[in-house]
PDB file of N, CA and C in Angstrom:
ATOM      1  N   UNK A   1     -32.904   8.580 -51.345  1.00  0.00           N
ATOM      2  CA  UNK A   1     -32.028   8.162 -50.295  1.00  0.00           C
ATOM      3  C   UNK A   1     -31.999   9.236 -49.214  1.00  0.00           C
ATOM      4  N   UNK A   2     -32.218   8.740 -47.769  1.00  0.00           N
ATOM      5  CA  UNK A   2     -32.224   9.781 -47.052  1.00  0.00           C
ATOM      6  C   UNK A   2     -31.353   9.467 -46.015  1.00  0.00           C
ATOM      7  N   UNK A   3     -30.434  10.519 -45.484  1.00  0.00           N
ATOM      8  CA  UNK A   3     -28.785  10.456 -44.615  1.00  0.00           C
ATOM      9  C   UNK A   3     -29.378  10.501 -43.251  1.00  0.00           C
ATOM     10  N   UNK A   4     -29.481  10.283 -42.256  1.00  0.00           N
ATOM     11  CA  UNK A   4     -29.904   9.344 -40.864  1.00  0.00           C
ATOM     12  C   UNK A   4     -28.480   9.728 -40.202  1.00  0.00           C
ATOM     13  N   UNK A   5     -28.763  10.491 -39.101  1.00  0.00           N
ATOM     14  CA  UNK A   5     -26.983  10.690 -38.643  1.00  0.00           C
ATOM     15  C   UNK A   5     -27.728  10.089 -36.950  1.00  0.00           C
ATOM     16  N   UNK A   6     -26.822   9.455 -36.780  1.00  0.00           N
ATOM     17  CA  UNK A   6     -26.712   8.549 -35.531  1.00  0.00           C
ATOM     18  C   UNK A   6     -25.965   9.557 -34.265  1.00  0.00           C
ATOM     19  N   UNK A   7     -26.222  10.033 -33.204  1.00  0.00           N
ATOM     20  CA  UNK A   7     -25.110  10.140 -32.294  1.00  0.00           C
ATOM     21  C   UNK A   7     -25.336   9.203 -31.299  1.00  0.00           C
ATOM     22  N   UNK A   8     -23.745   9.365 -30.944  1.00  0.00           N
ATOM     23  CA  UNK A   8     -24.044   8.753 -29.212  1.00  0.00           C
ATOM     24  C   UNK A   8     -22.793   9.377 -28.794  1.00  0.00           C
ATOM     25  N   UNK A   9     -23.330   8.768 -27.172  1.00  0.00           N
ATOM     26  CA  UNK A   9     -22.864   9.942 -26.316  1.00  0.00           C
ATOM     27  C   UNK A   9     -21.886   9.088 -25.410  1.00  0.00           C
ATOM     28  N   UNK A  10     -20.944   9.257 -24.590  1.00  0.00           N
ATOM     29  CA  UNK A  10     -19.937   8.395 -23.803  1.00  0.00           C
ATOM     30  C   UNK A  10     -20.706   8.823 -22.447  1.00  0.00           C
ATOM     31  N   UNK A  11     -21.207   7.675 -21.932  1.00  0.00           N
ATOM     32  CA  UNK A  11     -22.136   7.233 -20.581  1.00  0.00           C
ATOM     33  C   UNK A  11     -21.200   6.768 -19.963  1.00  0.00           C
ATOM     34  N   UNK A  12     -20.961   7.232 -18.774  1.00  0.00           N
ATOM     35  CA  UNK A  12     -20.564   6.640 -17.944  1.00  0.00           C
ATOM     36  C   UNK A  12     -21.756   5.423 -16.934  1.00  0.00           C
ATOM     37  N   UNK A  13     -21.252   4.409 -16.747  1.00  0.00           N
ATOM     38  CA  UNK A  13     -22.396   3.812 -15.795  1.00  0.00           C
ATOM     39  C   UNK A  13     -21.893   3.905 -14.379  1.00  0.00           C
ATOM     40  N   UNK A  14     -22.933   4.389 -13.899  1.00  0.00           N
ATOM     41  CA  UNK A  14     -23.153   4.837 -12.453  1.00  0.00           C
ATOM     42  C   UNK A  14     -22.727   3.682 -11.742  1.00  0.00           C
ATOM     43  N   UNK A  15     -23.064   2.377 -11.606  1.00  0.00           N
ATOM     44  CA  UNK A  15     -22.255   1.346 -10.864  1.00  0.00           C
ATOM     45  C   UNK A  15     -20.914   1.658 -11.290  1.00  0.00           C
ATOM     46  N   UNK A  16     -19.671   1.570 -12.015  1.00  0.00           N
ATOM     47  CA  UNK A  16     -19.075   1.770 -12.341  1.00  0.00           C
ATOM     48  C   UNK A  16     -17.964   2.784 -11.262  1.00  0.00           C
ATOM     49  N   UNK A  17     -19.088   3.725 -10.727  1.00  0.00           N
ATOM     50  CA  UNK A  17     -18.403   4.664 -10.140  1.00  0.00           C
ATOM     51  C   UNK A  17     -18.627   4.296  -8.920  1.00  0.00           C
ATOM     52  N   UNK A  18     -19.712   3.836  -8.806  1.00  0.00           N
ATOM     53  CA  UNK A  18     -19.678   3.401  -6.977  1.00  0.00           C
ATOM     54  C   UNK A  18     -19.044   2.097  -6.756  1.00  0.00           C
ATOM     55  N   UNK A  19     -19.010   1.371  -7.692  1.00  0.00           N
ATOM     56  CA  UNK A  19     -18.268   0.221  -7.575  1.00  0.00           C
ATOM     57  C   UNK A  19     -16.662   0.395  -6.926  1.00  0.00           C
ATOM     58  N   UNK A  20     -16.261   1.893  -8.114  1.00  0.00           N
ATOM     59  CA  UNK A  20     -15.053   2.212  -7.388  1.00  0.00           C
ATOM     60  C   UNK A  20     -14.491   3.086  -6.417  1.00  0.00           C
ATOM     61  N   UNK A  21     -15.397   3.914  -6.426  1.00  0.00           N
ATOM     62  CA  UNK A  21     -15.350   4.568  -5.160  1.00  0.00           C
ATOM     63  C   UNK A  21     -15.199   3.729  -3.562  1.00  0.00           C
ATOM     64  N   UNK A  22     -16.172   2.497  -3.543  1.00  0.00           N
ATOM     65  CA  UNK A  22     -16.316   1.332  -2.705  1.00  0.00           C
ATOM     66  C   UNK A  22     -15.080   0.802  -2.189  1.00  0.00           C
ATOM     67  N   UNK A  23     -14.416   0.603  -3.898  1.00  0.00           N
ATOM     68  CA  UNK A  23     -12.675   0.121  -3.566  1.00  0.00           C
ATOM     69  C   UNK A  23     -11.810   0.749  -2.717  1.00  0.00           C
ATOM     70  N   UNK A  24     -11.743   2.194  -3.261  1.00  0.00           N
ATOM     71  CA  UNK A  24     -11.417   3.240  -2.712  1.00  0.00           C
ATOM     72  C   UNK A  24     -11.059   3.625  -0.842  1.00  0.00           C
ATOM     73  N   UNK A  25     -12.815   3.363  -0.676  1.00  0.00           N
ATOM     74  CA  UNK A  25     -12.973   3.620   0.319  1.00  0.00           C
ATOM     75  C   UNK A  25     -12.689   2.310   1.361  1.00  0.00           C
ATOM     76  N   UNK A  26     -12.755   0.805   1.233  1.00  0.00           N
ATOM     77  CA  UNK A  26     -12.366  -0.165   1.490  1.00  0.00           C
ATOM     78  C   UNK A  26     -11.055  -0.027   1.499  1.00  0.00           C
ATOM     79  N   UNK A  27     -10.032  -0.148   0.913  1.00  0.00           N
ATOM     80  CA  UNK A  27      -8.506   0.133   0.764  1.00  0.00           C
ATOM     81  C   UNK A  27      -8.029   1.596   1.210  1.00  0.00           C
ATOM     82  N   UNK A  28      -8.681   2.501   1.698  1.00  0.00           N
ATOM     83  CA  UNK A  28      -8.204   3.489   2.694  1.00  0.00           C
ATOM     84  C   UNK A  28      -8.487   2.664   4.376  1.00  0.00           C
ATOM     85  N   UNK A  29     -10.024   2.489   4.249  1.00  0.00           N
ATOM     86  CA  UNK A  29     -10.166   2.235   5.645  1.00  0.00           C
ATOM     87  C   UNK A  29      -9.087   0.699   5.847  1.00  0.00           C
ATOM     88  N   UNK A  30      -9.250  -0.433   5.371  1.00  0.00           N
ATOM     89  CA  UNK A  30      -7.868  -1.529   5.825  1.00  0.00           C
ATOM     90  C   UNK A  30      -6.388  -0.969   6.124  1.00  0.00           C
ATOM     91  N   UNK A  31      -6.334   0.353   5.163  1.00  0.00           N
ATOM     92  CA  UNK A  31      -4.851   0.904   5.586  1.00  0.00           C
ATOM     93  C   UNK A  31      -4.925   1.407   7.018  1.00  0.00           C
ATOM     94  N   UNK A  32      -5.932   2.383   7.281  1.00  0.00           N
ATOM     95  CA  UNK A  32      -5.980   3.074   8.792  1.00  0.00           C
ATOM     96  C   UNK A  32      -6.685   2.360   9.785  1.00  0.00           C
ATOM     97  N   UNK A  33      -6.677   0.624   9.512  1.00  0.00           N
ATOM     98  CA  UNK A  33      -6.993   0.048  10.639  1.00  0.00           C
ATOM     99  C   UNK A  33      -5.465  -0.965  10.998  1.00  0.00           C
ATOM    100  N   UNK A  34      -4.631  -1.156  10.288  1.00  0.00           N
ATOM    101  CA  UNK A  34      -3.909  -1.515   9.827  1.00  0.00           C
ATOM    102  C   UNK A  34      -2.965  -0.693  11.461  1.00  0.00           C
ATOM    103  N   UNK A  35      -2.199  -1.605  12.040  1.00  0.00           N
ATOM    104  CA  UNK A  35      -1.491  -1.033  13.105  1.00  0.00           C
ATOM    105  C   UNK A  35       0.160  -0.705  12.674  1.00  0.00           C
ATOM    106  N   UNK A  36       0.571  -0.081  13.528  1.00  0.00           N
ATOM    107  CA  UNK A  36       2.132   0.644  13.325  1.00  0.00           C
ATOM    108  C   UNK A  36       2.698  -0.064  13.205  1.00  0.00           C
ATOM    109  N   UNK A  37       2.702  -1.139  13.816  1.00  0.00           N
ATOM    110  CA  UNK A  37       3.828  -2.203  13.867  1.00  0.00           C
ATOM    111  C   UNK A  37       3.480  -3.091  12.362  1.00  0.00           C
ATOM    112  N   UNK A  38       2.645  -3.044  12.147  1.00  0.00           N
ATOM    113  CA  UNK A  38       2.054  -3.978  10.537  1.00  0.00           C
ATOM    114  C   UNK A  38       3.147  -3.328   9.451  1.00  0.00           C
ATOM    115  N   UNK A  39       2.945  -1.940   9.455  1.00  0.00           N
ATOM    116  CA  UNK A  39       2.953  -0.760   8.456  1.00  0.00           C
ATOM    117  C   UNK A  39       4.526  -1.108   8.445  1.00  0.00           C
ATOM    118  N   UNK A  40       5.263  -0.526   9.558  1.00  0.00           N
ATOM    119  CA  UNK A  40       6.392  -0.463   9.723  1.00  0.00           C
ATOM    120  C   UNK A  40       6.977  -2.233   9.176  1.00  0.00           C
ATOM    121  N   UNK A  41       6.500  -2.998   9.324  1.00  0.00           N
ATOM    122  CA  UNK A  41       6.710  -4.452   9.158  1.00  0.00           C
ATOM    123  C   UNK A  41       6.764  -4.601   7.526  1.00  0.00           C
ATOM    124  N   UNK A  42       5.697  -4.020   7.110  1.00  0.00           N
ATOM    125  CA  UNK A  42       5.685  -4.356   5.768  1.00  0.00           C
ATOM    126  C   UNK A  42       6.305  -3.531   4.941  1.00  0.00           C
ATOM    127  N   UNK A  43       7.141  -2.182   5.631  1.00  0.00           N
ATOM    128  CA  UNK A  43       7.847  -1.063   4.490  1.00  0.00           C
ATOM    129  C   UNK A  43       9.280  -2.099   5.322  1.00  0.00           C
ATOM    130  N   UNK A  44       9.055  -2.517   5.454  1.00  0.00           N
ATOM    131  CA  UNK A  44      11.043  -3.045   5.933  1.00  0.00           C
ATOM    132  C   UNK A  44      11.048  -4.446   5.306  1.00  0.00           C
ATOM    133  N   UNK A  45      10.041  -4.718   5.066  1.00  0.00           N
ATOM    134  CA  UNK A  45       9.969  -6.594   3.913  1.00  0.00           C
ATOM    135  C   UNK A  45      10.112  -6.064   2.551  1.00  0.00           C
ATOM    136  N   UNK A  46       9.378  -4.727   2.545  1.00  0.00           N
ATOM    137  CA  UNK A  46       9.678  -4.540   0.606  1.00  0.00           C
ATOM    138  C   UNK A  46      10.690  -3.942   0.650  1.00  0.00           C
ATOM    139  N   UNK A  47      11.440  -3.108   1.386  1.00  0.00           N
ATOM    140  CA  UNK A  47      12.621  -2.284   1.647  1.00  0.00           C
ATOM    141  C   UNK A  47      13.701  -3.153   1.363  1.00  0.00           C
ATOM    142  N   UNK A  48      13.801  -4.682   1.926  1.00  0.00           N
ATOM    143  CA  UNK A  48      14.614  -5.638   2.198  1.00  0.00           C
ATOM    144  C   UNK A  48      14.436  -6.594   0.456  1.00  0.00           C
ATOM    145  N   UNK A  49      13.057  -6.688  -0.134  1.00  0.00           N
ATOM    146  CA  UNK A  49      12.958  -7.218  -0.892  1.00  0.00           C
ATOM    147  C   UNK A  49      13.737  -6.462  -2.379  1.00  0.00           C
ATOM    148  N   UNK A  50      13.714  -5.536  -1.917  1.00  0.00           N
ATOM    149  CA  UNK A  50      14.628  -4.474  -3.207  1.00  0.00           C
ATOM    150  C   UNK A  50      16.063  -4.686  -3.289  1.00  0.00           C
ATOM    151  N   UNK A  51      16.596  -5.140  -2.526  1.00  0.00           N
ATOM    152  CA  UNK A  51      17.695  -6.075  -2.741  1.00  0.00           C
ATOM    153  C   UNK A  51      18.686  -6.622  -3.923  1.00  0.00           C
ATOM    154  N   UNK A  52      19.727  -6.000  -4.529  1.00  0.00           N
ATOM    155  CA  UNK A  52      20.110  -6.291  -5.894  1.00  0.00           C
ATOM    156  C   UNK A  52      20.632  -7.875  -5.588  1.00  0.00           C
ATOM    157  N   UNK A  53      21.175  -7.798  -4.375  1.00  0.00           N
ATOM    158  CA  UNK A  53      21.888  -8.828  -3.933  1.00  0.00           C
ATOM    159  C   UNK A  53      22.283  -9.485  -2.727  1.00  0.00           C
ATOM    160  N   UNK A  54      22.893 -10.390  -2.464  1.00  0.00           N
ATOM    161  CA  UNK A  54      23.511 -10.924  -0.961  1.00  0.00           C
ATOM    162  C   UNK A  54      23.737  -9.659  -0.606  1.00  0.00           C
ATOM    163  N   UNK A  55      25.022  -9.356  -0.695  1.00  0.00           N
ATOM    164  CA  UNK A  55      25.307  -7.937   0.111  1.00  0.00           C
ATOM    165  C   UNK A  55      24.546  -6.846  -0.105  1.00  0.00           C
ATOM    166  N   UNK A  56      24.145  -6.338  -0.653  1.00  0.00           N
ATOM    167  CA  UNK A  56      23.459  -5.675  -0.845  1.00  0.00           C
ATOM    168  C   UNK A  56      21.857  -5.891   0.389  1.00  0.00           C
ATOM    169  N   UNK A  57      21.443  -6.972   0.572  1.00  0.00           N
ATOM    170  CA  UNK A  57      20.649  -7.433   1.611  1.00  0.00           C
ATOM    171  C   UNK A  57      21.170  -7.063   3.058  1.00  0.00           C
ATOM    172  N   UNK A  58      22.270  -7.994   3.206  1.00  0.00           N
ATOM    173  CA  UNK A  58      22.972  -8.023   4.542  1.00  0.00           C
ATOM    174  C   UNK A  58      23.269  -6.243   4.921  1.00  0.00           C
ATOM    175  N   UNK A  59      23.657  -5.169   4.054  1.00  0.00           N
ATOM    176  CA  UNK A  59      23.876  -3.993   4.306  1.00  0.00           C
ATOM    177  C   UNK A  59      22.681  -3.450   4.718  1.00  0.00           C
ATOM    178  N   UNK A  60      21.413  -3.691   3.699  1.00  0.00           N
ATOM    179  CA  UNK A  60      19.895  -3.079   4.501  1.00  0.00           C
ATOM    180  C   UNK A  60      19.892  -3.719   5.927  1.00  0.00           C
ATOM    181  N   UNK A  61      20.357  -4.933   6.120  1.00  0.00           N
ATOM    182  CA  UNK A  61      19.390  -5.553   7.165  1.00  0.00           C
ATOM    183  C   UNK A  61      20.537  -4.787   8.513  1.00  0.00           C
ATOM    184  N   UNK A  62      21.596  -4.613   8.485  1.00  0.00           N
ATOM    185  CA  UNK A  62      21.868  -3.809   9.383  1.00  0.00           C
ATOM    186  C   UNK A  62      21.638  -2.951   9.795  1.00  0.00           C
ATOM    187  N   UNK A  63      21.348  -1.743   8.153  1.00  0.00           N
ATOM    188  CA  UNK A  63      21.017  -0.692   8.444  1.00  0.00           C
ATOM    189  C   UNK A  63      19.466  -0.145   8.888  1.00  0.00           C
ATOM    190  N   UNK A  64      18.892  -1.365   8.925  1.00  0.00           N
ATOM    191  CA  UNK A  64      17.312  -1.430   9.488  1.00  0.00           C
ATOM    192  C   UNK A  64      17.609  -1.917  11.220  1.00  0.00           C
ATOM    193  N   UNK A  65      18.605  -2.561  11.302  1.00  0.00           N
ATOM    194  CA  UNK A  65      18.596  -2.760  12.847  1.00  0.00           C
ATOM    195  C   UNK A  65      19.669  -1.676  13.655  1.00  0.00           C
ATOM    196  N   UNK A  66      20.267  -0.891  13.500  1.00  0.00           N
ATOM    197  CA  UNK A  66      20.978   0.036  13.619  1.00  0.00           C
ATOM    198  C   UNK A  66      19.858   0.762  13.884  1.00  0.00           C
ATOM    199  N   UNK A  67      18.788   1.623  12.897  1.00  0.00           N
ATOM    200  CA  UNK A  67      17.872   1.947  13.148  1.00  0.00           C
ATOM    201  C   UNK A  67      16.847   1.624  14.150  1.00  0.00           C
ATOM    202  N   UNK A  68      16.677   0.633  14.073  1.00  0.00           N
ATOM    203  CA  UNK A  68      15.822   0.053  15.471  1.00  0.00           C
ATOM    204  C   UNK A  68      16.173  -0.625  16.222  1.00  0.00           C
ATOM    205  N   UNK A  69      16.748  -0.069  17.195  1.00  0.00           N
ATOM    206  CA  UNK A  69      17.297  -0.813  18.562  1.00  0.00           C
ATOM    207  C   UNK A  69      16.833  -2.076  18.869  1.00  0.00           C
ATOM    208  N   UNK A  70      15.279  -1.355  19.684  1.00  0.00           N
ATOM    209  CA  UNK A  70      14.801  -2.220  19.918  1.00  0.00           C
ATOM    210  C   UNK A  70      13.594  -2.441  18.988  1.00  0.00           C
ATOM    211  N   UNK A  71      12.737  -4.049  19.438  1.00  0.00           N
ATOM    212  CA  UNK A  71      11.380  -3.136  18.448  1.00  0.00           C
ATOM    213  C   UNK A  71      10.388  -2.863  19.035  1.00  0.00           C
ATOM    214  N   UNK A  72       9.502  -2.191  18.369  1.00  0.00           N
ATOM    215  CA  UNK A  72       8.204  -1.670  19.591  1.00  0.00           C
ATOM    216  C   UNK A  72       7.850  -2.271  20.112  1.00  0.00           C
ATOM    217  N   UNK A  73       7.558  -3.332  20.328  1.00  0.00           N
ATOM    218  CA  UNK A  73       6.327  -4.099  21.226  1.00  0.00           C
ATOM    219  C   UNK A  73       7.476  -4.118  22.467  1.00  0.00           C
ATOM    220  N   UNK A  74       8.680  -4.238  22.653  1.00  0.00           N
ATOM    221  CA  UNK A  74       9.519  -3.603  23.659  1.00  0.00           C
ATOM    222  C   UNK A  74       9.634  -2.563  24.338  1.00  0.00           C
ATOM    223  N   UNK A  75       9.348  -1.527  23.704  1.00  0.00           N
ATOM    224  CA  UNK A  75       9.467  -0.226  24.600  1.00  0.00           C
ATOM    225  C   UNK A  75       8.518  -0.175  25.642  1.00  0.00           C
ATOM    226  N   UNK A  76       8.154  -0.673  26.168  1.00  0.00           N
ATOM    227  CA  UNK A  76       6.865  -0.439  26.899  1.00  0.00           C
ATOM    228  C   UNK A  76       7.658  -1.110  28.479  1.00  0.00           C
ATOM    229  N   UNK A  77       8.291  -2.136  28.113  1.00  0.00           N
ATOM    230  CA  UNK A  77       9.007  -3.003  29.052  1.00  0.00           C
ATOM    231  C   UNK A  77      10.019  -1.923  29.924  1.00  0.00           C
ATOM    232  N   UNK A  78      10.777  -1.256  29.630  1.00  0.00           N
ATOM    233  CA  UNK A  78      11.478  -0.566  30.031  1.00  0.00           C
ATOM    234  C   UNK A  78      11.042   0.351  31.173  1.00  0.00           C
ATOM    235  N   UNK A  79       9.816   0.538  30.950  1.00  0.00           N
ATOM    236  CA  UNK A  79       8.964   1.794  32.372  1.00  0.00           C
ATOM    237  C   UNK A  79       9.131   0.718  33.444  1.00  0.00           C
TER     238      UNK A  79
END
Protein backbone atom coordinates (compact mmCIF):
# COMPACT_ATOMS: atom_id res chain seq x y z
CA UNK A 1 0.00 0.00 0.00
CA UNK A 2 1.42 3.21 -0.93
CA UNK A 3 0.19 6.87 0.88
CA UNK A 4 -0.27 9.48 -2.21
CA UNK A 5 -0.66 12.92 -0.40
CA UNK A 6 -2.70 15.25 -2.58
CA UNK A 7 -2.23 19.14 -2.14
CA UNK A 8 -4.03 21.93 -3.37
CA UNK A 9 -3.67 25.26 -3.27
CA UNK A 10 -6.55 28.23 -2.88
CA UNK A 11 -6.49 29.94 -6.58
CA UNK A 12 -7.86 32.73 -6.85
CA UNK A 13 -9.40 33.21 -10.51
CA UNK A 14 -8.20 36.14 -12.18
CA UNK A 15 -11.70 37.01 -13.78
CA UNK A 16 -12.93 37.04 -10.47
CA UNK A 17 -10.83 39.99 -9.69
CA UNK A 18 -11.33 41.98 -12.69
CA UNK A 19 -14.77 41.19 -12.75
CA UNK A 20 -14.71 43.11 -9.49
CA UNK A 21 -12.58 45.56 -9.69
CA UNK A 22 -14.92 46.54 -13.01
CA UNK A 23 -17.81 46.89 -10.36
CA UNK A 24 -15.79 48.92 -8.40
CA UNK A 25 -14.73 51.10 -10.83
CA UNK A 26 -18.32 51.42 -12.59
CA UNK A 27 -20.02 52.34 -9.16
CA UNK A 28 -17.34 55.02 -8.33
CA UNK A 29 -17.47 56.56 -11.76
CA UNK A 30 -21.88 56.66 -11.76
CA UNK A 31 -21.33 58.23 -8.25
CA UNK A 32 -18.96 61.18 -9.63
CA UNK A 33 -21.08 61.66 -12.61
CA UNK A 34 -23.98 61.74 -10.57
CA UNK A 35 -24.88 65.71 -10.01
CA UNK A 36 -25.30 67.73 -6.59
CA UNK A 37 -28.62 68.15 -6.81
CA UNK A 38 -29.17 64.06 -7.42
CA UNK A 39 -26.82 63.38 -4.34
CA UNK A 40 -28.35 65.91 -2.15
CA UNK A 41 -31.93 64.52 -3.42
CA UNK A 42 -31.25 61.15 -2.60
CA UNK A 43 -29.50 61.69 1.12
CA UNK A 44 -32.87 63.70 2.02
CA UNK A 45 -35.32 60.60 0.55
CA UNK A 46 -33.34 58.07 2.77
CA UNK A 47 -32.93 60.71 5.55
CA UNK A 48 -36.84 61.12 5.33
CA UNK A 49 -37.29 57.34 4.78
CA UNK A 50 -35.74 56.63 8.36
CA UNK A 51 -38.69 57.83 9.78
CA UNK A 52 -40.04 55.91 12.99
CA UNK A 53 -43.17 57.70 12.32
CA UNK A 54 -45.87 60.43 11.25
CA UNK A 55 -44.25 62.84 13.46
CA UNK A 56 -41.34 61.84 13.50
CA UNK A 57 -41.46 62.49 9.42
CA UNK A 58 -43.22 65.84 9.59
CA UNK A 59 -40.22 67.00 12.18
CA UNK A 60 -37.40 65.86 9.45
CA UNK A 61 -39.32 67.40 6.73
CA UNK A 62 -39.14 70.76 8.38
CA UNK A 63 -36.01 70.39 9.55
CA UNK A 64 -34.77 69.69 5.90
CA UNK A 65 -36.64 72.83 4.73
CA UNK A 66 -35.47 75.15 7.45
CA UNK A 67 -32.23 74.01 6.14
CA UNK A 68 -32.86 74.79 2.65
CA UNK A 69 -34.42 77.89 1.96
CA UNK A 70 -34.38 77.76 -1.21
CA UNK A 71 -33.38 74.90 -3.56
CA UNK A 72 -30.52 75.06 -5.87
CA UNK A 73 -31.68 75.16 -9.14
CA UNK A 74 -32.94 78.68 -7.60
CA UNK A 75 -30.04 80.35 -6.57
CA UNK A 76 -28.94 81.32 -9.73
CA UNK A 77 -32.28 83.41 -10.22
CA UNK A 78 -31.47 85.86 -7.69
CA UNK A 79 -28.21 87.55 -9.65
Amino acid sequence: MSATTTFSYHTTNSNNIVATLAAVFKRASAYLLQSDDHRERAYEEAYLAESTDRYDLEYRMRELSRSNAHPSWMSGLSR
